[in-house]
PDB file of N, CA and C in Angstrom:
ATOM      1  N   UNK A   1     -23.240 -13.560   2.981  1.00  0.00           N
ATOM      2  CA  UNK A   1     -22.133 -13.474   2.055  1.00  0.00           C
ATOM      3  C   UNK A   1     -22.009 -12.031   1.571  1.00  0.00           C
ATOM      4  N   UNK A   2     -20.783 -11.549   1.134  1.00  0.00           N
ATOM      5  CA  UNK A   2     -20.631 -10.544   0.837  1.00  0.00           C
ATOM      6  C   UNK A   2     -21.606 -10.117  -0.607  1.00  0.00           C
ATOM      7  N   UNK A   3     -21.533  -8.771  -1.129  1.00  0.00           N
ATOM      8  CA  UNK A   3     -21.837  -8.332  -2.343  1.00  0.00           C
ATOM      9  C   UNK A   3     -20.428  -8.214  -3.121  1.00  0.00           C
ATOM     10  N   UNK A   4     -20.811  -8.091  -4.483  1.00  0.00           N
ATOM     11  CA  UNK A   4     -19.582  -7.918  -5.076  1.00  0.00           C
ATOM     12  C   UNK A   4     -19.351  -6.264  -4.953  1.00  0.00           C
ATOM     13  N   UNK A   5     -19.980  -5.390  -4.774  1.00  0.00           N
ATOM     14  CA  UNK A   5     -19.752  -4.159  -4.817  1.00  0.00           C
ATOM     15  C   UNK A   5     -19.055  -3.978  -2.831  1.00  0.00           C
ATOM     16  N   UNK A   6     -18.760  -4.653  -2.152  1.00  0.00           N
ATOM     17  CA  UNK A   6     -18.897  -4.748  -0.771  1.00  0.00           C
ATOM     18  C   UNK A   6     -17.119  -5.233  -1.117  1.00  0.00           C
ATOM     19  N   UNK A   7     -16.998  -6.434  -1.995  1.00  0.00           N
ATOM     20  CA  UNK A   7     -15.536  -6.994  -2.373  1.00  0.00           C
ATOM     21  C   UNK A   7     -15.002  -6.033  -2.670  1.00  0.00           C
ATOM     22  N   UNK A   8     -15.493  -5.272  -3.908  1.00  0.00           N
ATOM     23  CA  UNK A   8     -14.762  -4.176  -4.605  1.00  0.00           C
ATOM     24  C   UNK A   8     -13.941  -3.107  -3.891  1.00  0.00           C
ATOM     25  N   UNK A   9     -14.983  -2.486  -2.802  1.00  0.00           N
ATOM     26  CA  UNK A   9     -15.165  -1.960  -2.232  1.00  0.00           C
ATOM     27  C   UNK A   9     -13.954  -1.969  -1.134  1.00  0.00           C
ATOM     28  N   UNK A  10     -13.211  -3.382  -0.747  1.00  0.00           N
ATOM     29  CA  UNK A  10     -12.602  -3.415   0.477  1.00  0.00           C
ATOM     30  C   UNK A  10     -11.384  -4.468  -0.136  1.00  0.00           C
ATOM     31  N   UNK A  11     -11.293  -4.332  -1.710  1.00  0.00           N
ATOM     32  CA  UNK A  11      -9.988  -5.019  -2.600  1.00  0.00           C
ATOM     33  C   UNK A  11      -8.571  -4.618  -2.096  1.00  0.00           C
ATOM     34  N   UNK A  12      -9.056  -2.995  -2.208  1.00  0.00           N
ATOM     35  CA  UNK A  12      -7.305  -2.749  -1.312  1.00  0.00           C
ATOM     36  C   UNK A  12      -6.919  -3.034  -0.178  1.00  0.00           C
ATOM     37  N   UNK A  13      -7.890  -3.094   0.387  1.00  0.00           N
ATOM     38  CA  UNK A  13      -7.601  -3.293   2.506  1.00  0.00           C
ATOM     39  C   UNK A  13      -6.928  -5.268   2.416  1.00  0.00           C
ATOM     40  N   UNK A  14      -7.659  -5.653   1.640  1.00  0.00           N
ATOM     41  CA  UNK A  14      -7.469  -7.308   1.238  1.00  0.00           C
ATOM     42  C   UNK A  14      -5.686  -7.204   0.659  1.00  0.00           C
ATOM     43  N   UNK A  15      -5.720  -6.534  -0.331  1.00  0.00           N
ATOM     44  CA  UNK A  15      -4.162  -6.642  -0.816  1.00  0.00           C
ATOM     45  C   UNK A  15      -3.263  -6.048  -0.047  1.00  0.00           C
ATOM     46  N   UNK A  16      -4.101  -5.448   0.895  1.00  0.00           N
ATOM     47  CA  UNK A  16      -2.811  -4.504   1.779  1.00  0.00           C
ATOM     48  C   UNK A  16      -2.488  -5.550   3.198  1.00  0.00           C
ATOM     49  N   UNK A  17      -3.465  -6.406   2.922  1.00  0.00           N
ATOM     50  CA  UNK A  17      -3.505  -7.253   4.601  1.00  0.00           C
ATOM     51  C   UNK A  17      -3.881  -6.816   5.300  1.00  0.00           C
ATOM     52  N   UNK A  18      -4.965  -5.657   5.278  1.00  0.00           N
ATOM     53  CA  UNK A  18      -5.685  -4.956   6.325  1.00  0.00           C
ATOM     54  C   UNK A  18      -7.101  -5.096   6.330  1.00  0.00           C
ATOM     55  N   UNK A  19      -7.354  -6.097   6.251  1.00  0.00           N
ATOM     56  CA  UNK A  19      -8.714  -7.184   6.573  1.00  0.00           C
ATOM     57  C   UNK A  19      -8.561  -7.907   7.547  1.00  0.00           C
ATOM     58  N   UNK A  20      -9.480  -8.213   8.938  1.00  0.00           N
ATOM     59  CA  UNK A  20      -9.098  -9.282   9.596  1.00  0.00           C
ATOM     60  C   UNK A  20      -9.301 -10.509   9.172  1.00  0.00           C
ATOM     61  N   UNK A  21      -9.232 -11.821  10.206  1.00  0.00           N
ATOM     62  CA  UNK A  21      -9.847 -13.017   9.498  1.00  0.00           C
ATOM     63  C   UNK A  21     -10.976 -13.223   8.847  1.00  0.00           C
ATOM     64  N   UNK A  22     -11.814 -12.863   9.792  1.00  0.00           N
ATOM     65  CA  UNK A  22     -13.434 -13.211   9.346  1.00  0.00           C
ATOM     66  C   UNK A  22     -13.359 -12.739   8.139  1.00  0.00           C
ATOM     67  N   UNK A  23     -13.486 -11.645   7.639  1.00  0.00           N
ATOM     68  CA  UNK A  23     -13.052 -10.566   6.843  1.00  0.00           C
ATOM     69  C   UNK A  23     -12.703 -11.063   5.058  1.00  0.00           C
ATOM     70  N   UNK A  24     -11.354 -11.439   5.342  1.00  0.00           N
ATOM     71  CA  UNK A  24     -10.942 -12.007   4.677  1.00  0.00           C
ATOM     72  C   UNK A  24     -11.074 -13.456   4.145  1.00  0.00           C
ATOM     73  N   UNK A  25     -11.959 -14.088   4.998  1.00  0.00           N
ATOM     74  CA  UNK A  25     -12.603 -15.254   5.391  1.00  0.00           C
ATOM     75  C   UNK A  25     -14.076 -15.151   3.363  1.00  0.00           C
ATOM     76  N   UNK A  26     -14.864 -14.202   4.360  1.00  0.00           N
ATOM     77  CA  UNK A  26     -15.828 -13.811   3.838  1.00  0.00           C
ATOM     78  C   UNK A  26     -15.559 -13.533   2.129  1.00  0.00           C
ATOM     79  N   UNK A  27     -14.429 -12.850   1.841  1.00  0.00           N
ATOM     80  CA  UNK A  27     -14.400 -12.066   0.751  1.00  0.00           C
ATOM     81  C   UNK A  27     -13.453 -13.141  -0.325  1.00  0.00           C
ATOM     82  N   UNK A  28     -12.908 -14.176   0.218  1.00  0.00           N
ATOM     83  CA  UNK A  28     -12.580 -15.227   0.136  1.00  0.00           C
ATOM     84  C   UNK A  28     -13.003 -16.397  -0.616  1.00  0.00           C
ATOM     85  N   UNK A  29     -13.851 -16.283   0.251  1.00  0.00           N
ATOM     86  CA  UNK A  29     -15.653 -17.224  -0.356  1.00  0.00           C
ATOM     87  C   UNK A  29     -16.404 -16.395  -1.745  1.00  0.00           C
ATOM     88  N   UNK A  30     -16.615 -15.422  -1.121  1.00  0.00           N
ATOM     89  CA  UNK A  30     -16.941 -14.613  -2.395  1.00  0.00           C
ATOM     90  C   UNK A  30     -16.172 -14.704  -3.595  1.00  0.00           C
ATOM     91  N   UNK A  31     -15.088 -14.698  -3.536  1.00  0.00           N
ATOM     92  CA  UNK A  31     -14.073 -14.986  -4.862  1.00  0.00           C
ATOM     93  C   UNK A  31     -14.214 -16.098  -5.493  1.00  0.00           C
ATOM     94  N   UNK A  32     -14.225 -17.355  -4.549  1.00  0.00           N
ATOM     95  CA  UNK A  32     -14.568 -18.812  -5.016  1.00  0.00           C
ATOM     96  C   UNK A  32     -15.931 -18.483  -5.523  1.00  0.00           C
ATOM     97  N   UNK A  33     -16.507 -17.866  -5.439  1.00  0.00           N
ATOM     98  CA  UNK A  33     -18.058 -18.186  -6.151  1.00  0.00           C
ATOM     99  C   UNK A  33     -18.279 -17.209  -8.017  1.00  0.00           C
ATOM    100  N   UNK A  34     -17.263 -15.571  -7.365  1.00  0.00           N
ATOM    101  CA  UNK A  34     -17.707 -14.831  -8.059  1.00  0.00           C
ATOM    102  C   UNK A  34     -16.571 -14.682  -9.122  1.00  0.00           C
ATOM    103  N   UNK A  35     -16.277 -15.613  -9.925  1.00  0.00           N
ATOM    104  CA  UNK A  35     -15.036 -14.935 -10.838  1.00  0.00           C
ATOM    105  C   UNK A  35     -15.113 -13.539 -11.580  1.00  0.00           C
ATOM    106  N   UNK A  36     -16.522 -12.470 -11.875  1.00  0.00           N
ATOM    107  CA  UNK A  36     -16.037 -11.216 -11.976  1.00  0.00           C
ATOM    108  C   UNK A  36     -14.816 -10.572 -10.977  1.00  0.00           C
ATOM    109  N   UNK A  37     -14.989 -11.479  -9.624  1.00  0.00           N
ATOM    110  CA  UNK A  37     -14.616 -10.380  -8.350  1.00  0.00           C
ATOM    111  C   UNK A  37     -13.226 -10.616  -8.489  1.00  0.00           C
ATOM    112  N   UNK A  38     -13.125 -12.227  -8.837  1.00  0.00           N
ATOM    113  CA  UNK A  38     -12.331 -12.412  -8.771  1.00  0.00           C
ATOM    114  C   UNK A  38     -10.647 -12.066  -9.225  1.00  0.00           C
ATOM    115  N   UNK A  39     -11.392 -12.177 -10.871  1.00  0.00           N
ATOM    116  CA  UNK A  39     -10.653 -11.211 -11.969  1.00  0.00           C
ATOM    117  C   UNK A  39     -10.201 -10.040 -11.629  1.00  0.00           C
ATOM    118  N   UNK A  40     -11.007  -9.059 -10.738  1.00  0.00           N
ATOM    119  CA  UNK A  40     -11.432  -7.791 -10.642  1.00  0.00           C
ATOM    120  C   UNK A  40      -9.735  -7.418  -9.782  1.00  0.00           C
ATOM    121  N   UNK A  41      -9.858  -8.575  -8.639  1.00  0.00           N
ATOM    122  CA  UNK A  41      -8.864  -8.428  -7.758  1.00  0.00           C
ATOM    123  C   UNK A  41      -7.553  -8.869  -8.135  1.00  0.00           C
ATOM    124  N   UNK A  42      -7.440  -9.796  -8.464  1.00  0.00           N
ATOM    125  CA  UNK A  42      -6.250 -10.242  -9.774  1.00  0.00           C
ATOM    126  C   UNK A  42      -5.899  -9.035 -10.631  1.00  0.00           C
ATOM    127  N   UNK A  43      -6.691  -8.694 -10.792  1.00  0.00           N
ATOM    128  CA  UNK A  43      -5.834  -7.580 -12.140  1.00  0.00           C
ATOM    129  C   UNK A  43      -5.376  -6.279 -10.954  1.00  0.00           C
ATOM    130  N   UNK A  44      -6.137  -6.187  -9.545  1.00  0.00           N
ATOM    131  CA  UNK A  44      -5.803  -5.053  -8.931  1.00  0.00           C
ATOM    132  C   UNK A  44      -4.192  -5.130  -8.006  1.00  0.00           C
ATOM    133  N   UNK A  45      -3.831  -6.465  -8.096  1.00  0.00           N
ATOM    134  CA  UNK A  45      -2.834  -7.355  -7.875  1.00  0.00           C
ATOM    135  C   UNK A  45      -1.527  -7.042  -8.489  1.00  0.00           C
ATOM    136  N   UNK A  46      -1.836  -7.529  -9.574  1.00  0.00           N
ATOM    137  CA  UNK A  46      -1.024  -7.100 -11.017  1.00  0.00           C
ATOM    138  C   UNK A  46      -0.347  -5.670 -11.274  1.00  0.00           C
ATOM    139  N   UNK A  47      -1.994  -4.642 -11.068  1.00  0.00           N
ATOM    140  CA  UNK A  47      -1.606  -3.535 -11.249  1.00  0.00           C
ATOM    141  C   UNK A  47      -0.850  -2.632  -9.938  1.00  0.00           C
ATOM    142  N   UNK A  48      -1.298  -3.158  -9.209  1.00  0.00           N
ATOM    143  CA  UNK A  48      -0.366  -2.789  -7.944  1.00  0.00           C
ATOM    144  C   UNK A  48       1.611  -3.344  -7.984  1.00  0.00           C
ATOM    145  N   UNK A  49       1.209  -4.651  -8.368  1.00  0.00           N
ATOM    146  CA  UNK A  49       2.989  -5.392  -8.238  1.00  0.00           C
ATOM    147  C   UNK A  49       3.793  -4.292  -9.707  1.00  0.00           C
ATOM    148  N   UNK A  50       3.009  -3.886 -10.912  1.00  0.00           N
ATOM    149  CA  UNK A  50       3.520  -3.271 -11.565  1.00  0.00           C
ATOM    150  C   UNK A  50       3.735  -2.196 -11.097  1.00  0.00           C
ATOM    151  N   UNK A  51       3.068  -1.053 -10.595  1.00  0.00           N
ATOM    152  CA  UNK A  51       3.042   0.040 -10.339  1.00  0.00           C
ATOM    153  C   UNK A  51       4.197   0.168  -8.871  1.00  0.00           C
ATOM    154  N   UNK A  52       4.482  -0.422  -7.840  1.00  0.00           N
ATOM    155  CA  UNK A  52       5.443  -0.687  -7.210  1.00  0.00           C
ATOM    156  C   UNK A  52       6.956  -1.011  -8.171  1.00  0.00           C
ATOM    157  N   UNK A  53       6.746  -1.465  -9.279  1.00  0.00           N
ATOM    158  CA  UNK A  53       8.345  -2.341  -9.882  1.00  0.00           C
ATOM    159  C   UNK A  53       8.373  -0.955 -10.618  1.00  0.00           C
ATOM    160  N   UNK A  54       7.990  -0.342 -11.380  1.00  0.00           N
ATOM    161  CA  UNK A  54       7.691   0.758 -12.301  1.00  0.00           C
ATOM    162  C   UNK A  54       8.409   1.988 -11.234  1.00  0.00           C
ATOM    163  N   UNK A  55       7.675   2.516 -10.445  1.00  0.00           N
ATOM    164  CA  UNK A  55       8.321   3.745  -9.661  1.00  0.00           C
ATOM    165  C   UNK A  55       9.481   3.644  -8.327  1.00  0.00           C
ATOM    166  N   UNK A  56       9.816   4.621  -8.721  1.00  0.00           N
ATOM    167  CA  UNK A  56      11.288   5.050  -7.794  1.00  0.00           C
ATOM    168  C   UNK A  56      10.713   4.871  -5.981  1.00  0.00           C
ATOM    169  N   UNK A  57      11.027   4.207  -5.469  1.00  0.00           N
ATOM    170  CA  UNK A  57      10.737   4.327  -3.781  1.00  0.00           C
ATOM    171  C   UNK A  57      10.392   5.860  -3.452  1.00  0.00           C
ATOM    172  N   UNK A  58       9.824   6.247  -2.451  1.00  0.00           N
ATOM    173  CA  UNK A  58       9.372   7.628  -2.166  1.00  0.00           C
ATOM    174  C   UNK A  58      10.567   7.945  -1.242  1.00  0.00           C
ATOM    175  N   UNK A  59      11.076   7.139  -0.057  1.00  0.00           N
ATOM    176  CA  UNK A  59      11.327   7.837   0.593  1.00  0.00           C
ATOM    177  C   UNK A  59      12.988   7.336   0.364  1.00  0.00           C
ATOM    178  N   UNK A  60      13.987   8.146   0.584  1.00  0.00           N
ATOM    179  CA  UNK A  60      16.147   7.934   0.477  1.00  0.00           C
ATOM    180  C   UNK A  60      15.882   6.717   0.849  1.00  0.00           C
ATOM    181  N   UNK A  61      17.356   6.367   0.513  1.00  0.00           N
ATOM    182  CA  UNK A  61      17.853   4.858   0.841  1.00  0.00           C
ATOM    183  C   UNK A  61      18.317   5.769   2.432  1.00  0.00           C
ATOM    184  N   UNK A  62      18.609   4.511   3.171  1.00  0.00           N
ATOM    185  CA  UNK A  62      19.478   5.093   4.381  1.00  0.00           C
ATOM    186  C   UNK A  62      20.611   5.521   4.434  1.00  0.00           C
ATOM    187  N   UNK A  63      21.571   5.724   3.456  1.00  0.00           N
ATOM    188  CA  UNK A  63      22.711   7.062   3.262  1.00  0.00           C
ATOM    189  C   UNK A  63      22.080   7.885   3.013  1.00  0.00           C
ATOM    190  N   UNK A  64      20.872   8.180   1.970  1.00  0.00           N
ATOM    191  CA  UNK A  64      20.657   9.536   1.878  1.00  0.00           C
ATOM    192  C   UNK A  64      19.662  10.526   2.993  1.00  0.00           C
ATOM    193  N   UNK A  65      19.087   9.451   3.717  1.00  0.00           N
ATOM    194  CA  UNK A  65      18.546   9.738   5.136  1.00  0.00           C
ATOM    195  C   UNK A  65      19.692   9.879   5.790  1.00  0.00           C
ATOM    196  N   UNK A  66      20.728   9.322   6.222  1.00  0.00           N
ATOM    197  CA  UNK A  66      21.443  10.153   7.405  1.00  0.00           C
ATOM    198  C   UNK A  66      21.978  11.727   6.543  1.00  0.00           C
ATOM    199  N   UNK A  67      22.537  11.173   5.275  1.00  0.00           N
ATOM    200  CA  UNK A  67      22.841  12.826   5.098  1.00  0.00           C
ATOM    201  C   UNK A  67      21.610  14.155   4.895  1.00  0.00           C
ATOM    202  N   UNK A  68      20.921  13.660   4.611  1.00  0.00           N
ATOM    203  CA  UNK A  68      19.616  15.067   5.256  1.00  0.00           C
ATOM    204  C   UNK A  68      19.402  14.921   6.412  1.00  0.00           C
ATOM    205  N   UNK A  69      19.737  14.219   7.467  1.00  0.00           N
ATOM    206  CA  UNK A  69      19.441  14.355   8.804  1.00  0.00           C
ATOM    207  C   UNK A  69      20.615  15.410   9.036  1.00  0.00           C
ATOM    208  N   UNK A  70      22.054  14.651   8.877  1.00  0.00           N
ATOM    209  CA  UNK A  70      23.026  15.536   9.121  1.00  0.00           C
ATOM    210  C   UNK A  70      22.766  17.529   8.454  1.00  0.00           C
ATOM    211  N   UNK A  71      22.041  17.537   7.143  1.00  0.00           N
ATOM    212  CA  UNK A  71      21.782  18.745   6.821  1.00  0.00           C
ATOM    213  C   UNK A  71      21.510  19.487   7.927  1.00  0.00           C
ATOM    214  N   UNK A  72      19.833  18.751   8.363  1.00  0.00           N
ATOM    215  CA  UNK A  72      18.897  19.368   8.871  1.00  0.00           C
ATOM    216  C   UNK A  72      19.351  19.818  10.456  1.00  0.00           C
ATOM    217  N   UNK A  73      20.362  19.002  10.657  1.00  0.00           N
ATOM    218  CA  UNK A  73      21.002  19.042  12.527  1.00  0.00           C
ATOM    219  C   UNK A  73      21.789  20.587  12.196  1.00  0.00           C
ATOM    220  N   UNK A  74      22.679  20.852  11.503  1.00  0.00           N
ATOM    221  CA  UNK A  74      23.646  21.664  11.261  1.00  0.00           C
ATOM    222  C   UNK A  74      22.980  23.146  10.884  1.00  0.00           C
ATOM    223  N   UNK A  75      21.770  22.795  10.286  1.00  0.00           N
ATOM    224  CA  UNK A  75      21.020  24.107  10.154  1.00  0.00           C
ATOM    225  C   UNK A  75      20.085  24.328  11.254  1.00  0.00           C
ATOM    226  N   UNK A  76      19.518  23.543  11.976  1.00  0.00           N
ATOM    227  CA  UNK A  76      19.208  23.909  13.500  1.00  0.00           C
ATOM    228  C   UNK A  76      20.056  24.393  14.523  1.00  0.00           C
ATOM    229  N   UNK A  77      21.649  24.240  14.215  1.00  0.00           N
ATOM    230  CA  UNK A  77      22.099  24.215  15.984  1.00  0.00           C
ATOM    231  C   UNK A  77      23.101  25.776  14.979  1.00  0.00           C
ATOM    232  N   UNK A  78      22.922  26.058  13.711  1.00  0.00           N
ATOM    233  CA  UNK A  78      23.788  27.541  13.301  1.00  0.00           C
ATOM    234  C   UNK A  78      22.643  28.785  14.203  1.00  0.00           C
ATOM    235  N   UNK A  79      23.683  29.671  14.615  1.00  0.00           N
ATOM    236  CA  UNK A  79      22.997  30.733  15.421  1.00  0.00           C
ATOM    237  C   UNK A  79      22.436  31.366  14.167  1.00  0.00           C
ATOM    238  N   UNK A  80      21.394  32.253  14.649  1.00  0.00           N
ATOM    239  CA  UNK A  80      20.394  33.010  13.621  1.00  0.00           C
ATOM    240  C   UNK A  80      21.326  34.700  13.540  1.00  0.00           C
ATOM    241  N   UNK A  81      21.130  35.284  12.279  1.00  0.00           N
ATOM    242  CA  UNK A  81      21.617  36.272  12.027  1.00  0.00           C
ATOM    243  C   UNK A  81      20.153  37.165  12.883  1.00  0.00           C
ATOM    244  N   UNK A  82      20.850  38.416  13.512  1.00  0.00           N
ATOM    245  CA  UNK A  82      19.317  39.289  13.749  1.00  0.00           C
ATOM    246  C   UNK A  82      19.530  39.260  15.102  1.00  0.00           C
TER     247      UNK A  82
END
């Protein structure tokens, strides 16, 4: 069985879905047994779904991606002074 410092340890890969089965299997079990861990991951849950609702997306919506694409085309294909 896992450690709880082993759970802790691999909480984000779990919330990200980047645990395989076994994996997730394991850490799983551990939760059913360990309600520190459990808590631990719940609140890392929480603080993640907040911290996503809270900040602005990183990257343009897709109008503002084609228009910096369009920027970036128009300043590649202008001839260079020199």
């Amino acid at each position: 069985m896992m450690t709880c410092k082993e759970v802790t340890e691999r909480a984000s890969a779990l919330i990200d879905g980047e645990v395989g089965l076994w994996e997730r299997l394991q850490i799983q079990l551990h939760l059913a047994i360990c309600k520190g861990c459990a808590r631990f991951v719940s609140q890392m849950r929480v603080t993640r779904m907040l911290t996503e609702t809270a900040l602005p997306p990183l990257l343009p919506d897709s109008t503002e991606s084609a228009r910096i694409d369009a920027i970036l085309t128009e300043l590649r294909t202008r001839p260079t002074d020199g």
